[in-house]
Protein backbone atom coordinates (compact mmCIF):
# COMPACT_ATOMS: atom_id res chain seq x y z
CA UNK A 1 0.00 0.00 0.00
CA UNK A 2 1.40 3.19 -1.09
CA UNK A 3 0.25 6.32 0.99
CA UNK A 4 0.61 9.65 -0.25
CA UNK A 5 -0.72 13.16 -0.03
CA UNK A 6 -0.76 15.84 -2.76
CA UNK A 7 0.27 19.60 -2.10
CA UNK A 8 0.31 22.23 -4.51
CA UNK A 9 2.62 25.24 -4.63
CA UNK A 10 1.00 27.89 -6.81
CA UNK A 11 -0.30 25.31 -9.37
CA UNK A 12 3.10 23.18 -9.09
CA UNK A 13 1.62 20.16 -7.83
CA UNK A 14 3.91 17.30 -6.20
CA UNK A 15 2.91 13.47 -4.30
CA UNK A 16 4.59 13.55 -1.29
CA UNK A 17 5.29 10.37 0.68
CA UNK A 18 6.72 9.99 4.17
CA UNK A 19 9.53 7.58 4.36
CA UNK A 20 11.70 9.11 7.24
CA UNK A 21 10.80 5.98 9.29
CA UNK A 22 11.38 3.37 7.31
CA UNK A 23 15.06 1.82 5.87
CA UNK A 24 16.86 2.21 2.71
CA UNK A 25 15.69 -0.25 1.12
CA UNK A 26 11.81 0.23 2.18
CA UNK A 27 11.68 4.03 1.38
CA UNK A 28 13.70 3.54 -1.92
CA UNK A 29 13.33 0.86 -3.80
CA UNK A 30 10.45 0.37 -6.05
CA UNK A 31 9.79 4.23 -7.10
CA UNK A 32 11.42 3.03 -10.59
CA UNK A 33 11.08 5.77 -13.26
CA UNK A 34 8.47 3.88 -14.75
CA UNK A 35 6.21 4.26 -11.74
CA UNK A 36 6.79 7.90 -11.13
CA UNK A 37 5.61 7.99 -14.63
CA UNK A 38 2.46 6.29 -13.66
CA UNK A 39 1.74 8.33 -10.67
CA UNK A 40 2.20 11.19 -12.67
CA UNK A 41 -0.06 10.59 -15.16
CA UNK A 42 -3.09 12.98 -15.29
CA UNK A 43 -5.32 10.79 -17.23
CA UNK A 44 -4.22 7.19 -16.14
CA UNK A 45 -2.60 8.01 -12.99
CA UNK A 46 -2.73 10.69 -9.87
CA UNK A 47 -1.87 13.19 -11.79
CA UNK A 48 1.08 15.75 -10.44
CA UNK A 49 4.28 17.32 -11.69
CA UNK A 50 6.30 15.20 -9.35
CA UNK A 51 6.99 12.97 -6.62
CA UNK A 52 8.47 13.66 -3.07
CA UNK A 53 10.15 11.45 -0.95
CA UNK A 54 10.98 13.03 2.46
CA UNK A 55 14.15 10.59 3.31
CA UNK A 56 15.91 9.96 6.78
CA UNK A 57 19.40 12.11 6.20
CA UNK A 58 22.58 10.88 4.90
CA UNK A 59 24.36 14.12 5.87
CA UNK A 60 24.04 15.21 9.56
CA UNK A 61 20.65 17.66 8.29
CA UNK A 62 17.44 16.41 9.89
CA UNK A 63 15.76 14.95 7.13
CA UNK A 64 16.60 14.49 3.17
CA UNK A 65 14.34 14.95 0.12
CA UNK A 66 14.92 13.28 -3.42
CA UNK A 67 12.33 14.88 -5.67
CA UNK A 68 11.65 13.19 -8.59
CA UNK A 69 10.10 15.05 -12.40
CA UNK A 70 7.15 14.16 -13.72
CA UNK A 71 9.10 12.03 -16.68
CA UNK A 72 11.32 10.04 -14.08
CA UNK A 73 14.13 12.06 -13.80
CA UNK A 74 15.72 13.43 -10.87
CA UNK A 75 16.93 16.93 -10.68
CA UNK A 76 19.23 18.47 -8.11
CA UNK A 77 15.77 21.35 -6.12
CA UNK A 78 13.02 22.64 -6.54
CA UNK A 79 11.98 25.90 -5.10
CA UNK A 80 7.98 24.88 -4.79
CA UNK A 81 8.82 21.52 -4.02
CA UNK A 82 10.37 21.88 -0.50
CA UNK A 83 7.89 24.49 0.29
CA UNK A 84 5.32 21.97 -0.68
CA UNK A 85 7.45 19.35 1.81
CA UNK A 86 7.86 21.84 4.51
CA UNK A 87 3.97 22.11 4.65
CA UNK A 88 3.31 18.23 4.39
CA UNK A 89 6.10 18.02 7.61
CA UNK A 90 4.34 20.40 9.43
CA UNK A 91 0.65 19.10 8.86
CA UNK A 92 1.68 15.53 9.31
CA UNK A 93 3.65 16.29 12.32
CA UNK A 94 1.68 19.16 13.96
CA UNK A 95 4.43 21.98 14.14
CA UNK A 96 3.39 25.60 14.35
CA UNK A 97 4.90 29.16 12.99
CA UNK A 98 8.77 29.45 13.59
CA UNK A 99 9.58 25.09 12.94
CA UNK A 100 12.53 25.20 10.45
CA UNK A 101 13.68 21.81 8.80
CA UNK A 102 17.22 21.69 7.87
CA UNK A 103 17.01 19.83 4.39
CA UNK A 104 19.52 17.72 3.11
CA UNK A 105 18.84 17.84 -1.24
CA UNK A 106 21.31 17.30 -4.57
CA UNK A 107 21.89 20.80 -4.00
CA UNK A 108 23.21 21.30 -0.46
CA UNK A 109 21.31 21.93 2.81
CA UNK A 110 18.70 24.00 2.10
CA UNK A 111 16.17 25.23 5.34
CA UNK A 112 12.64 26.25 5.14
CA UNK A 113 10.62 27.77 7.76
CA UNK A 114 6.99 27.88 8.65
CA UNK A 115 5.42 31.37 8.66
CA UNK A 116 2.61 33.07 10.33
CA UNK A 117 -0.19 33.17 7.61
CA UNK A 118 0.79 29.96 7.00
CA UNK A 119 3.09 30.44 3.98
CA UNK A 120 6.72 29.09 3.55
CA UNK A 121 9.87 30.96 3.75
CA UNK A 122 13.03 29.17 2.08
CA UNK A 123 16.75 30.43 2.57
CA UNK A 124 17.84 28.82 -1.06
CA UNK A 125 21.34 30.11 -0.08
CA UNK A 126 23.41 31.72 -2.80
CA UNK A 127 23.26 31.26 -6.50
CA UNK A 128 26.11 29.50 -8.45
CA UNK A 129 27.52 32.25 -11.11
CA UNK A 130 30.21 30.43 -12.37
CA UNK A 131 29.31 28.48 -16.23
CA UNK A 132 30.98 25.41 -14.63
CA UNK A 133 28.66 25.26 -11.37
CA UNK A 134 25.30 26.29 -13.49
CA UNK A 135 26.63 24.31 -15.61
CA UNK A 136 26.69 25.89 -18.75
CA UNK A 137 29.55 26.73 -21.93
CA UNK A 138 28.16 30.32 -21.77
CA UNK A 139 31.22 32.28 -21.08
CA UNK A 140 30.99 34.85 -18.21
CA UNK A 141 29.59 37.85 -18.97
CA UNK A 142 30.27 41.34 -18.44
CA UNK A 143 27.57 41.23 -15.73
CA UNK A 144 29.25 38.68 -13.94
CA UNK A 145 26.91 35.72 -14.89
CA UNK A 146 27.32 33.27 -17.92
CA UNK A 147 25.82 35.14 -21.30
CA UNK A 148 25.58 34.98 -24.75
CA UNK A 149 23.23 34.69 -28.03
CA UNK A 150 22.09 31.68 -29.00
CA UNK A 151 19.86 31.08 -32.48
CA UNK A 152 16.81 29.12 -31.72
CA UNK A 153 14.63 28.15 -35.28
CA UNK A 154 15.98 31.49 -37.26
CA UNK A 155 15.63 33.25 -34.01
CA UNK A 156 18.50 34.73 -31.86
CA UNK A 157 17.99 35.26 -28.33
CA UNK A 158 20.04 37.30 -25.88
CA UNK A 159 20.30 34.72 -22.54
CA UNK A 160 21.69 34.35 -19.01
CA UNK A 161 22.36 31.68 -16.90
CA UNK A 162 22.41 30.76 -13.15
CA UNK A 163 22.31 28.03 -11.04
CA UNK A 164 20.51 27.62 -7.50
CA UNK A 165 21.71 23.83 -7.39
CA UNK A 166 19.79 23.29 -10.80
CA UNK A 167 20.63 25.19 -14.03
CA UNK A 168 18.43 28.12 -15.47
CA UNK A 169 18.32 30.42 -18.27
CA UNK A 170 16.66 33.56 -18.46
CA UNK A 171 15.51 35.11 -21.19
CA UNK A 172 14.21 38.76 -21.18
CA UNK A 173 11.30 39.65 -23.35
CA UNK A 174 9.52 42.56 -24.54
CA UNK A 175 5.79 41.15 -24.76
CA UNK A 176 5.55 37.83 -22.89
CA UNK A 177 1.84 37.46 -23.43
CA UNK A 178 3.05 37.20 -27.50
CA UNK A 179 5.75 34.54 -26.46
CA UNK A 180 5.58 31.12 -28.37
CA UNK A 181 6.88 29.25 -25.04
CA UNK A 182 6.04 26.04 -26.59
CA UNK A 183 7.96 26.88 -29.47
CA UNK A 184 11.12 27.86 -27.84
CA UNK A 185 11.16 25.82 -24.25
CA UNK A 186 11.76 22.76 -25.43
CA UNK A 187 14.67 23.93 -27.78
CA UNK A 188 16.51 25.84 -25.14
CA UNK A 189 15.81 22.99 -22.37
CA UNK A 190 18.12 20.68 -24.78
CA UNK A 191 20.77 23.36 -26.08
CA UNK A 192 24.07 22.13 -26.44
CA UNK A 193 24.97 25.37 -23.63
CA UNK A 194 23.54 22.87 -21.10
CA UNK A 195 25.33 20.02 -20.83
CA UNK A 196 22.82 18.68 -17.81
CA UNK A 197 19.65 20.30 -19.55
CA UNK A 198 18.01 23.26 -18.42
CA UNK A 199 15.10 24.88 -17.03
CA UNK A 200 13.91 27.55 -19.59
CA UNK A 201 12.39 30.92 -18.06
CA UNK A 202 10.86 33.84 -20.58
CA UNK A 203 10.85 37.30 -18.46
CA UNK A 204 9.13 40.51 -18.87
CA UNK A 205 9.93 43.33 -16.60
CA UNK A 206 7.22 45.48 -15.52
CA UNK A 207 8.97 48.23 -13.08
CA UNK A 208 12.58 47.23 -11.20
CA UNK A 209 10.30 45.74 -8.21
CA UNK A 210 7.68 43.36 -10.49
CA UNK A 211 8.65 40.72 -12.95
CA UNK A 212 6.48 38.53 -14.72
CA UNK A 213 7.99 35.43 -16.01
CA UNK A 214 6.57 31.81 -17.71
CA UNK A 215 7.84 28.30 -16.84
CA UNK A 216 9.31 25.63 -18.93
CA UNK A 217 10.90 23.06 -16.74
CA UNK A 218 13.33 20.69 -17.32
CA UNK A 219 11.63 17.14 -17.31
CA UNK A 220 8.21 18.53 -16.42
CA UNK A 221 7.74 21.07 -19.50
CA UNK A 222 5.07 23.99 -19.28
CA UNK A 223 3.96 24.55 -15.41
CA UNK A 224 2.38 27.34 -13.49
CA UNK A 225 5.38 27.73 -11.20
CA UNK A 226 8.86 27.26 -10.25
CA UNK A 227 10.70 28.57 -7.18
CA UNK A 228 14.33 28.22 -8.00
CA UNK A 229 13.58 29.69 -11.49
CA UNK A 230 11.87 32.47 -9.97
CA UNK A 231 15.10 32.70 -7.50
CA UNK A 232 17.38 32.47 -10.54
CA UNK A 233 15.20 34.85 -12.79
CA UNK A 234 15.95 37.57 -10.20
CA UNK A 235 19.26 36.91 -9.63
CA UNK A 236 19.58 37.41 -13.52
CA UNK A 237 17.56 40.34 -14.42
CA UNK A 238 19.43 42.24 -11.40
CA UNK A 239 23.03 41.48 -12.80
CA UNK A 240 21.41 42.19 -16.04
CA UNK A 241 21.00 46.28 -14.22
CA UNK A 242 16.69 45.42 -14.81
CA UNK A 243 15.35 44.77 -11.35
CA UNK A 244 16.13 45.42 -7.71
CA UNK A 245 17.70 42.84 -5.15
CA UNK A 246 13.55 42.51 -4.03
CA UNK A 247 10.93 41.79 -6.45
CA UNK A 248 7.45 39.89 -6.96
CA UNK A 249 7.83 37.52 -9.32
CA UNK A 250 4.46 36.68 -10.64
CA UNK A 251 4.04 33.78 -12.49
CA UNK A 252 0.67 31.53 -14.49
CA UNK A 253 0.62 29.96 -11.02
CA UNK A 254 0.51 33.17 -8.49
CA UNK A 255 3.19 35.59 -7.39
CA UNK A 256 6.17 35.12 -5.40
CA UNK A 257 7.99 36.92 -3.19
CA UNK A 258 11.75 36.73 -3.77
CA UNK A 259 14.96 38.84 -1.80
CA UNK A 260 18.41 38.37 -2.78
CA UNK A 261 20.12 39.45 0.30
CA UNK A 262 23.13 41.87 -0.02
CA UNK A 263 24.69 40.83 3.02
CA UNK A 264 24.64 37.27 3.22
CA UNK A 265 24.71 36.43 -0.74
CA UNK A 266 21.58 34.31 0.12
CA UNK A 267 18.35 34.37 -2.34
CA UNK A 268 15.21 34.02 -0.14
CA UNK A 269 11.64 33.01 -1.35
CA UNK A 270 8.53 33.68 0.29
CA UNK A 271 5.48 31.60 -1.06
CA UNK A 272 2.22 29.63 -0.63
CA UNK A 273 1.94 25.55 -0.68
CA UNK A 274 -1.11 23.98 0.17
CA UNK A 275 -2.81 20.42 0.92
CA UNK A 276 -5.11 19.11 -1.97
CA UNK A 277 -5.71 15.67 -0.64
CA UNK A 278 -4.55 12.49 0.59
CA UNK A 279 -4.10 8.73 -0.99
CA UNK A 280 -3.36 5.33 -1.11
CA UNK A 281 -2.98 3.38 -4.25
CA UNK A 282 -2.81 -0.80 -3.50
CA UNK A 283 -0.09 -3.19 -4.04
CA UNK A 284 -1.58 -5.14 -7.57
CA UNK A 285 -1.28 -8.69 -5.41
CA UNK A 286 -3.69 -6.66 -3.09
CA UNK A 287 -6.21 -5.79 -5.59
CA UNK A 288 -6.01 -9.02 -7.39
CA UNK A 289 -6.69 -10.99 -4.11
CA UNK A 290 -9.96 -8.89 -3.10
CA UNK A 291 -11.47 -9.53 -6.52
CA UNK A 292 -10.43 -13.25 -6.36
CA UNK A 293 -12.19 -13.07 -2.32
CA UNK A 294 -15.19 -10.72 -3.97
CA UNK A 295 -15.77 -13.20 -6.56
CA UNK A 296 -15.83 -16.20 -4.06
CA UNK A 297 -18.56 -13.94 -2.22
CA UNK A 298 -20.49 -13.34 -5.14
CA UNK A 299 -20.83 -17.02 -6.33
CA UNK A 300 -22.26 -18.10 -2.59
CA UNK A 301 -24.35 -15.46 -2.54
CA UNK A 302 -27.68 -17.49 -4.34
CA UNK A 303 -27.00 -20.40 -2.02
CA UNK A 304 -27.44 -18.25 1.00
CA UNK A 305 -30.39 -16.63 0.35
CA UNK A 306 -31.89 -19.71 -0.56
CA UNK A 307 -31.63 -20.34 3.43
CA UNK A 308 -33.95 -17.86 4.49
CA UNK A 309 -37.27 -16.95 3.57
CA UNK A 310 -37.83 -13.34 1.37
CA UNK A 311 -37.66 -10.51 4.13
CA UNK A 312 -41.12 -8.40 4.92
CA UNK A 313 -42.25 -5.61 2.39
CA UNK A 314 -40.35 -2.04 3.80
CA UNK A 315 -42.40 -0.73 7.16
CA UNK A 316 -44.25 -4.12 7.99
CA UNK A 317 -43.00 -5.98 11.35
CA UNK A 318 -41.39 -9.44 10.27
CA UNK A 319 -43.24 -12.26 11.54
CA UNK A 320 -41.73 -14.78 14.15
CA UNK A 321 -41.37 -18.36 12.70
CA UNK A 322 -42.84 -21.34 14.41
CA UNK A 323 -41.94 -25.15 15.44
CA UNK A 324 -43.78 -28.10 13.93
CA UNK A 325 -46.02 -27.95 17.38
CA UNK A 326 -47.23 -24.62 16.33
CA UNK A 327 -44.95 -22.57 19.40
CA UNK A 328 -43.32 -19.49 18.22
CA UNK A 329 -39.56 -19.97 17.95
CA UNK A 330 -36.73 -16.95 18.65
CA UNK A 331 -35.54 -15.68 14.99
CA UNK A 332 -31.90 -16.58 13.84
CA UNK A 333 -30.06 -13.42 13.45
CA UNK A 334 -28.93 -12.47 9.50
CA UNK A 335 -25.48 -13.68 9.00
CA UNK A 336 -23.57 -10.41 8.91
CA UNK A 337 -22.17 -8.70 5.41
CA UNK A 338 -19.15 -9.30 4.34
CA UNK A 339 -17.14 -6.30 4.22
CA UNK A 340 -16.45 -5.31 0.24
CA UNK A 341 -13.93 -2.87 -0.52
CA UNK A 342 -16.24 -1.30 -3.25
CA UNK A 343 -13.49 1.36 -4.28
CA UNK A 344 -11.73 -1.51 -5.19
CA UNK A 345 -13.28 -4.08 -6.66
CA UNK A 346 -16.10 -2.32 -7.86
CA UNK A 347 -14.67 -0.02 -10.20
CA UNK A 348 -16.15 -1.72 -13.43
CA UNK A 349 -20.02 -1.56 -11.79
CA UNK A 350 -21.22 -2.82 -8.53
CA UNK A 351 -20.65 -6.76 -7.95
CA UNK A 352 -23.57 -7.06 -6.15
CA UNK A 353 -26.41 -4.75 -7.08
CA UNK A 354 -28.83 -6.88 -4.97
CA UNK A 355 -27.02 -6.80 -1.44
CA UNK A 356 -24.75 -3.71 -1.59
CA UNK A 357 -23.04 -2.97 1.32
CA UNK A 358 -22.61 0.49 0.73
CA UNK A 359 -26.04 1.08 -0.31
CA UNK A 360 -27.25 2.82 3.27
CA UNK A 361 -24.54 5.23 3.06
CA UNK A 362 -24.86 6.31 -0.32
CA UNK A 363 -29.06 6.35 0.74
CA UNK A 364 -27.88 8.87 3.87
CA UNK A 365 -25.73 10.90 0.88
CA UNK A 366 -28.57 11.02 -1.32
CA UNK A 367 -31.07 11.83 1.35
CA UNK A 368 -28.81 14.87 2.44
CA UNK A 369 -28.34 16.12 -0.85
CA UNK A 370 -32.38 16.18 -1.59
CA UNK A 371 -33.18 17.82 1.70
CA UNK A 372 -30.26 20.55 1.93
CA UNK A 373 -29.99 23.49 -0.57
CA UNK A 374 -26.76 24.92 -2.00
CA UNK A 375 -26.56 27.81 0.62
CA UNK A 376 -26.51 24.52 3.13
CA UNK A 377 -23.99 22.72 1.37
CA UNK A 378 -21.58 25.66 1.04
CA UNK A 379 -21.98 26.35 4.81
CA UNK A 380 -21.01 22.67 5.85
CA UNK A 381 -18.05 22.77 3.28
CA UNK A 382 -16.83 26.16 4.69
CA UNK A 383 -16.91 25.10 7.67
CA UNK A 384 -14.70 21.74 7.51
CA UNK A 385 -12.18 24.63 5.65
CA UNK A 386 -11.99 26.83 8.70
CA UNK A 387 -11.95 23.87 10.96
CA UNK A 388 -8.79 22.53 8.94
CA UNK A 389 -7.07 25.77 8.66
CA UNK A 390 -7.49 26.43 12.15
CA UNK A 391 -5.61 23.07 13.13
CA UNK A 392 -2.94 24.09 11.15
CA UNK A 393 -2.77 27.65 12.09
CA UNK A 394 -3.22 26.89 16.46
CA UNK A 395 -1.58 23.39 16.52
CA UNK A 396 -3.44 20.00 17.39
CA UNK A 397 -5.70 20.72 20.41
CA UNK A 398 -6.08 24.21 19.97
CA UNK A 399 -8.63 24.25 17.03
CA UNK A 400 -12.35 25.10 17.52
């Protein structure tokens, strides 16, 4: 049985799984690129841009996360992806504002911290200039990052690169809303400049303070968010002399909030993630052996109700049997039902239409749904919301 829980960080949506208890070998093996493929999957699988496994640490750091792309691959960070962790450790574990997790990734420690309103702050520590640490064979530039002009489809584009444990380019743009992305991403992403791939981000600048950028990830493709290429996109544009050391970064996904600190050399990124739901997808021997134990069930079932008279019309009281001296005799009690996982084996129709045991609770879900209006129905949602965010804000116990 494979649990899991899906966060989303501005539309960058990951599975994260807990394996900081278990081994190695139990945490590890298995998640074959095949499988993240499958989990991945929007149509025939979860659906998600990635997977997250949150690791015991190899390095002294109190946990470690291997992050793994939509397409298999494993890249060094991701910027939404450990705020997305932070805020699965601190819902599963029940930590308030101020918990920091020192991080242990392909790309160094890295230590995000649990906010106020709830949102995640993440010191991403400095950004590798150098074309051999992006890595890149863009020489160094006369801004002091790796730059040059590269010709994409008869096109030539002015670029610069930077690393934050994973490579970027930037590329500034005059009218991003015009911008073939799915023309261009995919080129740059496998540019002979990158010898490890890249991420691919298209900028516009809107004042020195406000940037506006779009996403194509390395691995992943188009998404509505990435934090490291936010990180990197400002780290660019300022050496480029076109934004500030602070700047919103907006992107398809939602706007983040990203600092690249004079004093320490450290880029900083403020931003949302937030819980969409939890899972659990069974082991195939699993599945196969409650069909093979629902199928049993289902040939018996004729046989057994042979055994007992029909039961009374609905509303009439049953009548007692008797003896052969005429004396009324105690009724057997039914044989209780056998418990059917119906999400399971039921998926191609209900096996047994005339004894279904989930029929009373879907009766009880029907019966609400005819007797409550919408303004009812958007009440009770609203308030399991609050009740959630409230546990999260106050800690366990402290939630109305």
């Amino acid at each position: 049985m494979l649990q899991f829980s899906k966060y989303q960080g501005l539309g960058n949506d990951f599975l994260l799984i807990d394996g900081r208890q278990a081994s190695h070998d139990d945490s590890e093996a298995g998640l074959a690129p095949e499988l993240v493929r499958q989990l991945c999957d929007r149509r025939f699988g979860v659906g998600g841009d990635g997977v997250i496994l949150a690791l015991p640490s190899q390095a002294g750091g109190e946990l470690r996360m291997r992050i793994f792309n939509a397409d298999g691959s494993e890249p060094e960070m991701c910027g939404n992806g450990i705020r997305c962790l932070a805020r699965f450790l601190a819902d599963r574990d029940g930590d308030g504002p101020g918990r920091r997790w020192q991080v242990d990734t392909l790309a160094g420690r890295i230590v995000p911290e649990l906010l106020g309103d709830g949102s995640i702050r993440v010191d991403m520590g400095p950004p590798f200039l150098e074309p051999a640490t992006v890595p890149t064979t863009l020489p160094l530039g006369p801004a002091g990052l790796p730059q040059g002009e590269l010709a994409l489809d008869g096109e030539v584009f002015a670029v610069a690169a930077a690393g934050m444990g994973n490579p970027h380019v930037v590329v500034p743009v005059e009218d991003l809303a015009d911008f073939d992305l799915e023309r261009f991403g995919p080129l740059l992403e496998v540019h002979p400049s990158f010898p490890a791939k890249t991420n691919v981000h298209f900028v516009q600048v809107l004042a020195p303070d406000h940037l506006v950028m779009r996403v194509w990830e390395r691995g992943a493709g188009p998404t509505l968010a990435c934090g490291t290429g936010a990180c990197a996109t400002l780290v660019a544009c300022h050496c480029l002399g076109l934004a500030e050391r602070r700047a919103r970064v907006d992107l398809p996904g939602g706007p983040l909030q990203i600092h690249w600190d004079a004093t320490t050399g450290h880029v900083i990124m403020d931003g949302p993630a937030e819980h969409v739901f939890d899972g659990a997808i069974p082991s195939a021997e699993a599945v196969q052996e409650a069909r093979r134990q629902a199928a049993g069930a289902s040939q018996e079932q004729p046989a057994m109700a042979s055994e007992f008279a029909p039961g009374p019309a609905f509303g009439a009281a049953p009548e007692p049997a008797s003896d052969q001296a005429g004396a009324q005799a105690p009724a057997e009690p039914a044989p209780a039902a056998e418990t059917i996982q119906c999400a399971v084996v039921c998926v191609n129709g209900c096996i047994r239409p005339d004894a279904c045991p989930s029929a009373e609770a879907r009766a009880k879900v029907a019966a609400l749904l005819a007797g409550s209006s919408l303004d009812d129905l958007v009440a009770i949602a609203s308030h399991s919301l609050e009740s959630r965010i409230r546990s999260r804000i106050s800690g366990p116990g402290e939630a109305s």
